[in-house]
N, C-alpha and C. Protein backbone atom coordinates (compact mmCIF):
# COMPACT_ATOMS: atom_id res chain seq x y z
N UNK A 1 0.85 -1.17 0.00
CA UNK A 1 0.00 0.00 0.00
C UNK A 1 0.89 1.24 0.00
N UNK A 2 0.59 2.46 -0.91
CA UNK A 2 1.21 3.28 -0.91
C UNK A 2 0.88 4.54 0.09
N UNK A 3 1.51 5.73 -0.05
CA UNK A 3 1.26 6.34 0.92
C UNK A 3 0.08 7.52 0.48
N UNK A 4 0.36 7.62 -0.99
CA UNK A 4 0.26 8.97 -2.12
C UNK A 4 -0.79 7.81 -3.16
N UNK A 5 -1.86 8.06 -3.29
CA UNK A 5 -2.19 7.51 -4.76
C UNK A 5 -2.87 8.56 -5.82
N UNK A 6 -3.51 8.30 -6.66
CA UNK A 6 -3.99 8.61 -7.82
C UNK A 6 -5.32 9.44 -7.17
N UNK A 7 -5.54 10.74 -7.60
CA UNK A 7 -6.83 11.37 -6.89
C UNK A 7 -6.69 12.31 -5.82
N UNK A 8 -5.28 12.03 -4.97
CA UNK A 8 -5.36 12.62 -3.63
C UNK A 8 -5.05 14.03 -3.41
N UNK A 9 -5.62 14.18 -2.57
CA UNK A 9 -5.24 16.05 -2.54
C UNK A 9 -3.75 16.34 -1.59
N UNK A 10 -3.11 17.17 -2.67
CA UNK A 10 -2.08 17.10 -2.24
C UNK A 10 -1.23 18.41 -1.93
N UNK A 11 -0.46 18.89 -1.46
CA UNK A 11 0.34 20.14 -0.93
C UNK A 11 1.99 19.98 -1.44
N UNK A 12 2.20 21.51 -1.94
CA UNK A 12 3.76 21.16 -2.35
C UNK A 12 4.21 21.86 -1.43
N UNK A 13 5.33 20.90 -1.22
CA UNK A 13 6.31 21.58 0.26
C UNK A 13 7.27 22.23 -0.42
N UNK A 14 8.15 21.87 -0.97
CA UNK A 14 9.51 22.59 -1.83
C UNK A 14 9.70 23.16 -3.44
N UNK A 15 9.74 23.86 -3.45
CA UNK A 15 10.44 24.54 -5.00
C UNK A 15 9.29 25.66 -5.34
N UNK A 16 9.55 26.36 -6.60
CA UNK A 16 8.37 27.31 -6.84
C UNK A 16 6.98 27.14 -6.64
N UNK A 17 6.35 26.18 -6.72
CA UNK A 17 5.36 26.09 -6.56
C UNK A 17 5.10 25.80 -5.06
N UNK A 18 5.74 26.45 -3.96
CA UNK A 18 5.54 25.94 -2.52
C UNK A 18 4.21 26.11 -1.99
N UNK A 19 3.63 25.71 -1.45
CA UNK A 19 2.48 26.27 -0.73
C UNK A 19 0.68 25.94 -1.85
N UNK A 20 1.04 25.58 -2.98
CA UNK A 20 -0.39 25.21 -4.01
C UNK A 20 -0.54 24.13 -3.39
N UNK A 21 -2.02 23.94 -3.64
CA UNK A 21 -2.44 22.54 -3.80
C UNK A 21 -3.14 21.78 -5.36
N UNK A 22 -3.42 20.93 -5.21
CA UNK A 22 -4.03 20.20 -6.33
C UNK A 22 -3.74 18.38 -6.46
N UNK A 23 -4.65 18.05 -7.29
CA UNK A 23 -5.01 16.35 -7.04
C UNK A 23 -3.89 15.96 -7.92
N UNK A 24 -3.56 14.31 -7.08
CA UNK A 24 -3.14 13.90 -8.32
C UNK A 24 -3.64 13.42 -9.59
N UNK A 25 -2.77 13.41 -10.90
CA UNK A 25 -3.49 13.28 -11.76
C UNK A 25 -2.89 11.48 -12.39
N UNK A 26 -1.44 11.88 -12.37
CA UNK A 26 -0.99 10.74 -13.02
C UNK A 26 0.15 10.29 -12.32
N UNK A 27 0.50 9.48 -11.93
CA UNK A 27 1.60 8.59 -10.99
C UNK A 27 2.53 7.74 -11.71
N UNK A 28 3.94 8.17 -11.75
CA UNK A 28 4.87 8.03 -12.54
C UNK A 28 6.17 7.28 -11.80
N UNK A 29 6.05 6.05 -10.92
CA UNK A 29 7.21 5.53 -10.22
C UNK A 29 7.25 6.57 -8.75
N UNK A 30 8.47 7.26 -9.15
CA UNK A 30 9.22 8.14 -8.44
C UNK A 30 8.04 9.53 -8.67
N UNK A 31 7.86 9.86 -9.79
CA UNK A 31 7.36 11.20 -10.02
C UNK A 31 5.98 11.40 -9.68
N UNK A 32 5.31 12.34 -9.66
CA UNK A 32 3.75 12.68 -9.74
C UNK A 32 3.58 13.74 -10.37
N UNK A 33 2.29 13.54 -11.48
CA UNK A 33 1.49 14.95 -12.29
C UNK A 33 0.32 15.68 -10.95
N UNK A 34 0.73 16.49 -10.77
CA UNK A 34 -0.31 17.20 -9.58
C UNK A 34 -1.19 18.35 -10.35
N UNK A 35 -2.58 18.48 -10.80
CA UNK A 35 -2.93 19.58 -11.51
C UNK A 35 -2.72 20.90 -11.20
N UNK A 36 -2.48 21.83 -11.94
CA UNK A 36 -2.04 23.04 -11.85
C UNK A 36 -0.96 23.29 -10.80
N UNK A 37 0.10 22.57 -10.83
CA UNK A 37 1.68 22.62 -10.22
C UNK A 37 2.33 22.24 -11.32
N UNK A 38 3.59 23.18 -10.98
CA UNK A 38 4.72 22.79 -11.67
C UNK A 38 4.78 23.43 -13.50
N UNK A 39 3.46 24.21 -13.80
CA UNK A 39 3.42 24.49 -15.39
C UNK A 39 4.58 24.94 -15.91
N UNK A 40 5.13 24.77 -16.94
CA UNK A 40 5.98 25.17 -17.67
C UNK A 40 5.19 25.11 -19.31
N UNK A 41 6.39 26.49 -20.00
CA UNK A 41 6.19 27.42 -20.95
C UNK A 41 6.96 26.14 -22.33
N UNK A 42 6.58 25.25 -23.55
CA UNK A 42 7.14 24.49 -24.05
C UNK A 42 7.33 25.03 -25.72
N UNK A 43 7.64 24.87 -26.39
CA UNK A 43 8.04 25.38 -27.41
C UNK A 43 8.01 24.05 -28.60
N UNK A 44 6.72 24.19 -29.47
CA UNK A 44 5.97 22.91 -29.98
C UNK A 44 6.53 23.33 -31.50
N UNK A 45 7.09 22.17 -31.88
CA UNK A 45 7.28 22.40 -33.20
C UNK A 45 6.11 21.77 -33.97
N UNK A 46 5.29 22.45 -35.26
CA UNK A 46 4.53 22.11 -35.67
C UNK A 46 4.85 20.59 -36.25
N UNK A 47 3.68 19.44 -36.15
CA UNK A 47 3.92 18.57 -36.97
C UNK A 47 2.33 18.15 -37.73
N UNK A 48 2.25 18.20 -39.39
CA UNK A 48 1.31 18.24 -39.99
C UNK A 48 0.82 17.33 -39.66
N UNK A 49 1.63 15.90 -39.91
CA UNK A 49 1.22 14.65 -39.83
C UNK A 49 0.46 13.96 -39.04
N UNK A 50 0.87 14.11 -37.24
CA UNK A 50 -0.10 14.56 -36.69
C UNK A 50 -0.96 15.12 -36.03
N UNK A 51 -0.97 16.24 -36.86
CA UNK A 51 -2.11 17.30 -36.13
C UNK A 51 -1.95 18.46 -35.19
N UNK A 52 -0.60 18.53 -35.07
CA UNK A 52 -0.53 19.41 -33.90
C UNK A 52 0.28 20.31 -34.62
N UNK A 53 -0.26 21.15 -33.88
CA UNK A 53 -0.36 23.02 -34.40
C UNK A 53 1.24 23.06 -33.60
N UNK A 54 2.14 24.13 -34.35
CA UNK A 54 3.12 24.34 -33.51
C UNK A 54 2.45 26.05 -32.65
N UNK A 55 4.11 26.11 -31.45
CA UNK A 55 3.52 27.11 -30.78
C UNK A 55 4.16 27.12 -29.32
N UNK A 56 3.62 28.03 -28.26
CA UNK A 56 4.22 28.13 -27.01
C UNK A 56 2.79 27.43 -26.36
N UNK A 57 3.13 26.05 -25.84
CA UNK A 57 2.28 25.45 -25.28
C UNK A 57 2.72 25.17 -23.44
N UNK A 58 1.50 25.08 -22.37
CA UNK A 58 1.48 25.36 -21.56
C UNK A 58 1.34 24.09 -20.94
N UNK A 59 1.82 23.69 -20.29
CA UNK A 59 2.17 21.70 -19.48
C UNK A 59 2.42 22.06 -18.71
N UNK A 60 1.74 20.63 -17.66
CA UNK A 60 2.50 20.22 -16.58
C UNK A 60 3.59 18.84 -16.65
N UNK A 61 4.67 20.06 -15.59
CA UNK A 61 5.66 18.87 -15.76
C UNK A 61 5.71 17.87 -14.06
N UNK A 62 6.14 16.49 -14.10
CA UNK A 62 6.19 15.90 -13.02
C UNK A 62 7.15 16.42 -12.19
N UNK A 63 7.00 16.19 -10.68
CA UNK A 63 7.32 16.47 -9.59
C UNK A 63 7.80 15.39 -8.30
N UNK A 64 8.88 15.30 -7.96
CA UNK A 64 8.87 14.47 -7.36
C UNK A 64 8.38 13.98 -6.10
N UNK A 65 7.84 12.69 -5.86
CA UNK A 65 7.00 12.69 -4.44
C UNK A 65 7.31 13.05 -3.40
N UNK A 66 9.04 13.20 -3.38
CA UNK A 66 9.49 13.52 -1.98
C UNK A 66 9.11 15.23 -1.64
N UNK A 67 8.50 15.90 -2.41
CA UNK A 67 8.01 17.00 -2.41
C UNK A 67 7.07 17.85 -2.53
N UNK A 68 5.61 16.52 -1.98
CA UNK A 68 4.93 16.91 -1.89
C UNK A 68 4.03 16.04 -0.88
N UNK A 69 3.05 16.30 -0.30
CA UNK A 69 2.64 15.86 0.94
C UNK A 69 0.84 15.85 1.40
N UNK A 70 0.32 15.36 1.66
CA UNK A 70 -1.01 14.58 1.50
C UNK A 70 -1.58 15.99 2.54
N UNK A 71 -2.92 16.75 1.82
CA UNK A 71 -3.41 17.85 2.39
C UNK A 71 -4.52 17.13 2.94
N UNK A 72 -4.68 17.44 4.79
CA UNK A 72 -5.34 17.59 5.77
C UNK A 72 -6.68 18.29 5.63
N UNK A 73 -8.07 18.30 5.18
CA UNK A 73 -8.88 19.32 5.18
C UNK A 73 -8.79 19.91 6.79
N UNK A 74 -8.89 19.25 7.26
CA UNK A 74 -9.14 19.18 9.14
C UNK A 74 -8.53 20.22 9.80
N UNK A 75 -7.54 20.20 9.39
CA UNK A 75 -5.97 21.10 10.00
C UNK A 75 -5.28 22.29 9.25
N UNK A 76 -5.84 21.98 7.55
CA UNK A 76 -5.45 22.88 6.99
C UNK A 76 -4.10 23.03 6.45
N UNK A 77 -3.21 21.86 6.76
CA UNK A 77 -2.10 21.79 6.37
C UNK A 77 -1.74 20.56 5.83
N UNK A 78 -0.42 20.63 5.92
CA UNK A 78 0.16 19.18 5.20
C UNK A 78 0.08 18.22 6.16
N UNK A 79 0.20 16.88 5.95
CA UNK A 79 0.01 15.82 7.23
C UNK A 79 1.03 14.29 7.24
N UNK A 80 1.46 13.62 7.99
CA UNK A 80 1.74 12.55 7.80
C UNK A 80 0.89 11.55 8.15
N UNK A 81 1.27 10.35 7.24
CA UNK A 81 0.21 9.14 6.45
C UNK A 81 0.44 7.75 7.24
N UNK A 82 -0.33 7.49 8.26
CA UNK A 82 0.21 6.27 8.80
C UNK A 82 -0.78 4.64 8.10
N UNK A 83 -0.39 4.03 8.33
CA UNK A 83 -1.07 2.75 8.10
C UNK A 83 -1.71 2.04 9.19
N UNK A 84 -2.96 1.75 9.55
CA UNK A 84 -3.66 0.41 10.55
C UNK A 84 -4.54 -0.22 10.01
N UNK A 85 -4.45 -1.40 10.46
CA UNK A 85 -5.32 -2.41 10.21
C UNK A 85 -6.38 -2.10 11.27
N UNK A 86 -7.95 -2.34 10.69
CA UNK A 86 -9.58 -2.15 11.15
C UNK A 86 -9.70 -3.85 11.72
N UNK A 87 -10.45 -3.61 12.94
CA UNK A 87 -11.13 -4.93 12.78
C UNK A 87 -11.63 -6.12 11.51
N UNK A 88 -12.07 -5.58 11.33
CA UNK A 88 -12.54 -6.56 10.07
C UNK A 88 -11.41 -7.06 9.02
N UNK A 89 -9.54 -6.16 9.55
CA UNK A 89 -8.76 -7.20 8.92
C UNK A 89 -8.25 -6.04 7.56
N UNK A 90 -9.05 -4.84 6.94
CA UNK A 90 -9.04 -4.01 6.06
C UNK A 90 -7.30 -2.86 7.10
N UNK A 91 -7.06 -3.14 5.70
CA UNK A 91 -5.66 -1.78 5.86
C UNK A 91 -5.41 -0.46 5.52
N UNK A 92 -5.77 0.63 6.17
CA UNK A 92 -6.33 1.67 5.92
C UNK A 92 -5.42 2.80 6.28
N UNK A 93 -5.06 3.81 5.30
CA UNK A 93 -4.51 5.05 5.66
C UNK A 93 -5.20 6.23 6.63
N UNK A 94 -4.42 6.54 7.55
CA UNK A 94 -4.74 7.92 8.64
C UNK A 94 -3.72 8.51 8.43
N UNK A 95 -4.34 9.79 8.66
CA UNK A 95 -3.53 11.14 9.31
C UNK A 95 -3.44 11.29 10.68
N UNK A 96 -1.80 11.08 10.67
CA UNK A 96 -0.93 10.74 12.09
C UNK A 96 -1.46 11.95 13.06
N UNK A 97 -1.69 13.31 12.81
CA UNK A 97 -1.69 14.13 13.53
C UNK A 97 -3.46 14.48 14.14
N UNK A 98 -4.28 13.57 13.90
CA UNK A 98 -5.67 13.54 14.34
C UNK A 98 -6.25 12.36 14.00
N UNK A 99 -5.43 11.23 13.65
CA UNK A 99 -5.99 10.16 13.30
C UNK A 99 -6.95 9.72 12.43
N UNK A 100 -7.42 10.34 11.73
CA UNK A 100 -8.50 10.52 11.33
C UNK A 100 -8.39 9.37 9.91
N UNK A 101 -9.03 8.48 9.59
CA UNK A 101 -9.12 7.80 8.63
C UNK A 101 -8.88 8.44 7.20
N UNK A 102 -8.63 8.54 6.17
CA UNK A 102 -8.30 8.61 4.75
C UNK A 102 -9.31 7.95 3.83
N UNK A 103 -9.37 6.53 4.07
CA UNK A 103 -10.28 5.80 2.99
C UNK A 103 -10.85 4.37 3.94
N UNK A 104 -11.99 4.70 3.19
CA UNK A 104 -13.19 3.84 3.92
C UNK A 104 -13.09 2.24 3.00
């Protein structure tokens, strides 16, 4: 079980984008696509063949996980992600700092 998955709302701790939030979008090993973090300015060379217009196009680039951190609605901040097992045997992520369950 991971700590970070696909969907989660998330907080960037380090680099220009410090302090945004946004979900994940796409999960890359090591890396993560977080929406609206990290955009960069790209420089598209037209290709007829297929279809794409050249131009100054606007992306997100990946980010690495160690730099970003699972947002708390509760607290308002960033949080750490513990793991317990429920009665019924199910393995479930909390937030260490109020315990509070993650996923049902």
């Amino acid at each position: 079980m991971q700590k970070l998955k696909q969907g989660d709302e998330v907080i960037v701790l380090i680099g220009k984008d410090k302090g945004k939030r946004g979900r994940i979008s796409k999960f890359m090993h090591e890396k993560v696509l977080v929406e609206g973090v990290n955009r960069v300015k790209k420089h598209q060379k037209p290709n007829p063949n297929a279809g794409v217009q050249g131009g100054i196009i606007e992306k997100e680039m990946p980010i690495h996980k160690s730099n970003i951190a699972l947002y708390n609605s509760a607290t308002k901040k960033a949080d750490k992600v513990g793991f317990k097992a429920l009665d019924n045997g199910n393995k479930v992520r909390y937030f260490k700092s109020n315990n509070e369950i993650i996923d049902v």
